[in-house]
C-alpha atoms as a PDB file:
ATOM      1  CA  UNK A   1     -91.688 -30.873  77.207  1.00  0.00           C
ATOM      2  CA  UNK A   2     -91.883 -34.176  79.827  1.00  0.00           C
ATOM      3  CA  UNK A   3     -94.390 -35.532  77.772  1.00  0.00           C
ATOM      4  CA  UNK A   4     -92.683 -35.273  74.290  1.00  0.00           C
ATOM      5  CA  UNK A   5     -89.474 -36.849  76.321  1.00  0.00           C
ATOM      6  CA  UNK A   6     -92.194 -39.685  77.265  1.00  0.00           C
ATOM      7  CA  UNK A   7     -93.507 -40.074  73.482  1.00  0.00           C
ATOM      8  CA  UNK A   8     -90.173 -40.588  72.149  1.00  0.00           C
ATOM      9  CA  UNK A   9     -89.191 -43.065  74.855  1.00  0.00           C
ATOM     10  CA  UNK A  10     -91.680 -44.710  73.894  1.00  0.00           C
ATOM     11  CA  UNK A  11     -91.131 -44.625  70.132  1.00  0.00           C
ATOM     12  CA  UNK A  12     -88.059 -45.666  70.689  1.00  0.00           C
ATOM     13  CA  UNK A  13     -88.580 -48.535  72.132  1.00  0.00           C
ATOM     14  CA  UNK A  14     -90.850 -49.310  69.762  1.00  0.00           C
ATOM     15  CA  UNK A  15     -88.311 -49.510  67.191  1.00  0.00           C
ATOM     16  CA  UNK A  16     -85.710 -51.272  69.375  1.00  0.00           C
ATOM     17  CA  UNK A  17     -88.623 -54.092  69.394  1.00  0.00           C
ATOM     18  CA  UNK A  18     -89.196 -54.098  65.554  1.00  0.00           C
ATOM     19  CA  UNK A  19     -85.436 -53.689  64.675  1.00  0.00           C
ATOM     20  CA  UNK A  20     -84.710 -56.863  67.560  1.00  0.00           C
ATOM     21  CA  UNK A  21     -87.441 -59.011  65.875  1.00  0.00           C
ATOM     22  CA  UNK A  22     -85.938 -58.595  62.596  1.00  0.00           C
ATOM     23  CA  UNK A  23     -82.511 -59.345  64.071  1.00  0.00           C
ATOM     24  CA  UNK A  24     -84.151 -62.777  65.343  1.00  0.00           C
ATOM     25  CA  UNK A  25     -85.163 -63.068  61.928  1.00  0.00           C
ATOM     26  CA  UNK A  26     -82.076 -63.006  60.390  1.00  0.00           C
ATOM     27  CA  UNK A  27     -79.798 -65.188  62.780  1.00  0.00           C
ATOM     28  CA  UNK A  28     -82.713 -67.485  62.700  1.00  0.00           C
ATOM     29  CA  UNK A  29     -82.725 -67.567  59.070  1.00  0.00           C
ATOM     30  CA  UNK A  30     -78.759 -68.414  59.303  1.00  0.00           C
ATOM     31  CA  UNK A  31     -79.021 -71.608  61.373  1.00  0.00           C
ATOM     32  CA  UNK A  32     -79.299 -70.335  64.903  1.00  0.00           C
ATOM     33  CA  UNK A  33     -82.171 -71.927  67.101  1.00  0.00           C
ATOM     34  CA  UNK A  34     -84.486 -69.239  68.374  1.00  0.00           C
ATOM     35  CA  UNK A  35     -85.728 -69.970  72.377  1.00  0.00           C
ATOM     36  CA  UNK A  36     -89.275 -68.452  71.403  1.00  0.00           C
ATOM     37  CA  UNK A  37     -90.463 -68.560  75.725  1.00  0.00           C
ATOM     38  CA  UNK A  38     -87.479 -66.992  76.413  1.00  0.00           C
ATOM     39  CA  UNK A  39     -86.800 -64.423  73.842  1.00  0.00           C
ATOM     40  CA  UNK A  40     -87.229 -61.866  75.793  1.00  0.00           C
ATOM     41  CA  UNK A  41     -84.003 -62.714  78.133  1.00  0.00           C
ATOM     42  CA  UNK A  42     -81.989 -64.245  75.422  1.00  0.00           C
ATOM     43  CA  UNK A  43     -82.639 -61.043  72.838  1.00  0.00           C
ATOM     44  CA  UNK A  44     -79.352 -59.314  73.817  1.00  0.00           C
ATOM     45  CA  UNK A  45     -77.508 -62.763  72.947  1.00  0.00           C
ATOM     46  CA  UNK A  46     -79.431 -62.307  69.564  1.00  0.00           C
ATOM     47  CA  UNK A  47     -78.096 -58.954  68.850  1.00  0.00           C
ATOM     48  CA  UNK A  48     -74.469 -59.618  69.489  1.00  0.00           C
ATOM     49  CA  UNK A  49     -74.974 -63.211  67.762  1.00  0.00           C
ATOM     50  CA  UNK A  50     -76.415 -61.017  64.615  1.00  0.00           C
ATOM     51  CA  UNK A  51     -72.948 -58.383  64.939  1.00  0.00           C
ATOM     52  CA  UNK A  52     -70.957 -61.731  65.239  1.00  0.00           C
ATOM     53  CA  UNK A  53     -72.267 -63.576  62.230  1.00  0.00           C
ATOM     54  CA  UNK A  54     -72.492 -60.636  59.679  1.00  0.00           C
ATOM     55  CA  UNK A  55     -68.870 -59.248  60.268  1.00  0.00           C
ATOM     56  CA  UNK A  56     -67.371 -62.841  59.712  1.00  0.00           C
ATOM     57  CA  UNK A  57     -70.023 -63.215  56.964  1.00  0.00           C
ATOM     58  CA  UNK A  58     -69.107 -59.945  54.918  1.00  0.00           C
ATOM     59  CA  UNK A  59     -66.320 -57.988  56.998  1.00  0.00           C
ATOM     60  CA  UNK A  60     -69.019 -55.442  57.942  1.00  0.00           C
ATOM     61  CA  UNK A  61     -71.260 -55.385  61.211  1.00  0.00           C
ATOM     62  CA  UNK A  62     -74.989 -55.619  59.555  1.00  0.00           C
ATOM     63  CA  UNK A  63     -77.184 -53.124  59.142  1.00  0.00           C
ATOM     64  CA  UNK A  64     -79.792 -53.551  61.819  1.00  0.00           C
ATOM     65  CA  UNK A  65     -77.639 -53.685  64.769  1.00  0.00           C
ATOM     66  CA  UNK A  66     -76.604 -49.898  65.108  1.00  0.00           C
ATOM     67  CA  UNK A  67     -80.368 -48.980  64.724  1.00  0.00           C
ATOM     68  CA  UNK A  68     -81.092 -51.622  67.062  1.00  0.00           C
ATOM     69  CA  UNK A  69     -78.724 -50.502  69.424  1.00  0.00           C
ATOM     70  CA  UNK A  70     -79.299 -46.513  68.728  1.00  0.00           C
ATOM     71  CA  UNK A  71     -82.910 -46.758  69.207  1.00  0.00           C
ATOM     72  CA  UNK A  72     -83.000 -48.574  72.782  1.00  0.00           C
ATOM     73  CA  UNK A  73     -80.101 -46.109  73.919  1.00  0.00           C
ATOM     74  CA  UNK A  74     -82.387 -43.061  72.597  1.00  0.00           C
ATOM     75  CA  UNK A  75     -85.045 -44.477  74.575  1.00  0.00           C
ATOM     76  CA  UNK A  76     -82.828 -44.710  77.685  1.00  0.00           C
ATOM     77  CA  UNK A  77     -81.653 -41.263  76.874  1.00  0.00           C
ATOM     78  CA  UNK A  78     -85.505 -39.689  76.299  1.00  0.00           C
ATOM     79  CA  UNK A  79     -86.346 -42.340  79.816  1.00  0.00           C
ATOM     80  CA  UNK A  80     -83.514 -39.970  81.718  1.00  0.00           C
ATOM     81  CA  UNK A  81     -85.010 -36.744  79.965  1.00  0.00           C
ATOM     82  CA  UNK A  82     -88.328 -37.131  81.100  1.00  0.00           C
ATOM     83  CA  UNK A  83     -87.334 -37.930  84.601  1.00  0.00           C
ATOM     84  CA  UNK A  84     -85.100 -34.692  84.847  1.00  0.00           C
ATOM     85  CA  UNK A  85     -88.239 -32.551  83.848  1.00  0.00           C
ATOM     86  CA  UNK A  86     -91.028 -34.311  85.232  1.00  0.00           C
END
């Protein structure tokens, strides 16, 4: 059971990566300079720049930042799972 807690960590953050580089996409796409050596610290300033610009954009948060968000808190979640049964 620890090591399907440890594969969906994993998965998870796996999509919490795809889901954040589509997210750069998209605020780069609407003017907003990307800092490429540094996207790594700056990524979280992405995401809430992406919630930001879509809600004044359309009234609506868009719709890759809850399975952005989701994905890296399952992965936290599955992180704390695996610990507990390890």
């Amino acid at each position: 059971m620890a090591n399907a807690a440890a594969i969906l960590a994993f998965i998870s953050v796996g999509l919490g990566i795809v889901f954040s580089m589509m997210i750069v996409r998209e605020v780069s796409k609407r003017g907003v300079k990307i800092n490429f050596p540094l996207l790594r610290l700056y990524i979280i300033k992405y995401v809430n720049q992406y919630q930001q610009l879509t809600l004044k954009e359309t009234g609506k948060i868009g719709p890759l930042y809850y399975p952005c968000v989701g994905s890296y808190i399952a992965a936290l979640v599955f992180a704390i799972i695996y610990l507990i049964l390890r």
